[in-house]
C-alpha atoms as a PDB file:
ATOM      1  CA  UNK A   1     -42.971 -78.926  -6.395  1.00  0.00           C
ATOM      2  CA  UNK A   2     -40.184 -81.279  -6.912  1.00  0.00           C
ATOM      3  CA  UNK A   3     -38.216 -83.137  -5.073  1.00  0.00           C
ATOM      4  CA  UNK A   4     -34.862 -84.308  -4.859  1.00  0.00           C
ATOM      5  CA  UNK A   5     -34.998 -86.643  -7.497  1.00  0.00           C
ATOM      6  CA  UNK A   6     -36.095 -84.161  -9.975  1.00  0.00           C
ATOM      7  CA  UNK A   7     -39.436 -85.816 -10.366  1.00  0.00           C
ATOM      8  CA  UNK A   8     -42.626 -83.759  -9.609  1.00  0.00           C
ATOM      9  CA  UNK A   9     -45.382 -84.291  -6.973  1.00  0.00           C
ATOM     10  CA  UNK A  10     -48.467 -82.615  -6.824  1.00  0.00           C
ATOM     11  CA  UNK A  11     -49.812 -81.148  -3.298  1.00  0.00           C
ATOM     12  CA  UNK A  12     -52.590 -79.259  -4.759  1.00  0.00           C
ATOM     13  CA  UNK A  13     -54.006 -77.111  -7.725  1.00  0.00           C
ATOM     14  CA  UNK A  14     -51.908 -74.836  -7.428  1.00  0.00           C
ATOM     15  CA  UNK A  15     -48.854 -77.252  -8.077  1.00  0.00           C
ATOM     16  CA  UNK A  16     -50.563 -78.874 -10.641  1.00  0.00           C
ATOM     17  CA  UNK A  17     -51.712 -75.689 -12.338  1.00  0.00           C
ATOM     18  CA  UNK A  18     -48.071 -74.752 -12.315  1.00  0.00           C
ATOM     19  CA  UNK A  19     -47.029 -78.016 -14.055  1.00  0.00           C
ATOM     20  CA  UNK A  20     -49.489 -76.944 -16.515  1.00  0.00           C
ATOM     21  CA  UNK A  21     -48.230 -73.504 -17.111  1.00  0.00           C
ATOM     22  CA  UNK A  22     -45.132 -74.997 -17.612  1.00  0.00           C
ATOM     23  CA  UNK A  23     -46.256 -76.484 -20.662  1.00  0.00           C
ATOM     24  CA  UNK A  24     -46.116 -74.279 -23.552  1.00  0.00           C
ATOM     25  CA  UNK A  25     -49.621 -72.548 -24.792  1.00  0.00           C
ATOM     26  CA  UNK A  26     -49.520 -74.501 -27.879  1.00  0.00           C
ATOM     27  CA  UNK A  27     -48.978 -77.616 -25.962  1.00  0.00           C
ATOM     28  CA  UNK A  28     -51.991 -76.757 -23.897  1.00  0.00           C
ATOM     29  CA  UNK A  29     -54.263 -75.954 -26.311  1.00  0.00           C
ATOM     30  CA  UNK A  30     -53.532 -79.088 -28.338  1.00  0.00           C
ATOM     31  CA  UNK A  31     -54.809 -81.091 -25.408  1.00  0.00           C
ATOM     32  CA  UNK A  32     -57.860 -83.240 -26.780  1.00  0.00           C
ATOM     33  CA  UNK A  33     -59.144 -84.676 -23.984  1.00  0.00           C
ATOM     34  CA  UNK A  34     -58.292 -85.072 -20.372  1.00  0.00           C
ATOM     35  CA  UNK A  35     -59.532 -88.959 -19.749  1.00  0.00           C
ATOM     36  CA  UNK A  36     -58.603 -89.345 -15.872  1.00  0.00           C
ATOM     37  CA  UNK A  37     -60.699 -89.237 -12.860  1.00  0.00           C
ATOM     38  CA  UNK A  38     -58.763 -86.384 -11.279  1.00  0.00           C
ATOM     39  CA  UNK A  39     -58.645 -85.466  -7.964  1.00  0.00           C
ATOM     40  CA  UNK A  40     -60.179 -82.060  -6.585  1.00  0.00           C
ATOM     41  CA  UNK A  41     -56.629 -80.545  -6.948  1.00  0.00           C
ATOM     42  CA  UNK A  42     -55.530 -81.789 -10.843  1.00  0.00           C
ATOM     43  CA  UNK A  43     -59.835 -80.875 -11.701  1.00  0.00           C
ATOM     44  CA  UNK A  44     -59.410 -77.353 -10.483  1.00  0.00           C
ATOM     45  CA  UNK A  45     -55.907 -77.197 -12.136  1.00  0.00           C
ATOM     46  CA  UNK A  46     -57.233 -78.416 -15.260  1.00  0.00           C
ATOM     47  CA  UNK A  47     -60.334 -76.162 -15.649  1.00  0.00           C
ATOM     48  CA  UNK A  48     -57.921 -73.359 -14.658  1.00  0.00           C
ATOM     49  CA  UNK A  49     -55.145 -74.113 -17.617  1.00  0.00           C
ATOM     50  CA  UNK A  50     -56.897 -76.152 -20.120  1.00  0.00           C
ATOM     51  CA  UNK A  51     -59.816 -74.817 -22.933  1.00  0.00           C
ATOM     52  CA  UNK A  52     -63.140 -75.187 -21.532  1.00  0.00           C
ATOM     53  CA  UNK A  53     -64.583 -77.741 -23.494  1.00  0.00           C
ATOM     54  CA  UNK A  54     -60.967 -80.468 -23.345  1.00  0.00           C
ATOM     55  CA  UNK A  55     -61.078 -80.806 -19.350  1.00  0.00           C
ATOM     56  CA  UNK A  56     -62.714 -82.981 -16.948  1.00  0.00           C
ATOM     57  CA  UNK A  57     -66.291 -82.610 -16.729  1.00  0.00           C
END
């Protein structure tokens, strides 16, 4: 979601997942390594939209 500023906030996976999707596949896929300790929202966002073995563990 964003808000009036332009800038994004994130509510839940869904949101985050989103933000994801927005990023093109080859963008996605060139992710390395996600080095954050995410909340339950960005975790479930990023084992949704990210390769298996490049998201949180």
């Amino acid at each position: 979601m964003k808000t009036g500023s332009g800038r994004r906030y994130f509510r839940d996976h869904r949101s985050v997942g989103e933000s994801l999707f927005d990023r093109p596949l080859e963008w996605r896929l060139g992710v390395q390594l996600v080095a954050i300790n995410p909340s339950a929202a960005f975790r479930k966002a990023l084992r949704m939209w990210l390769p298996p073995d490049r998201g949180p563990c």
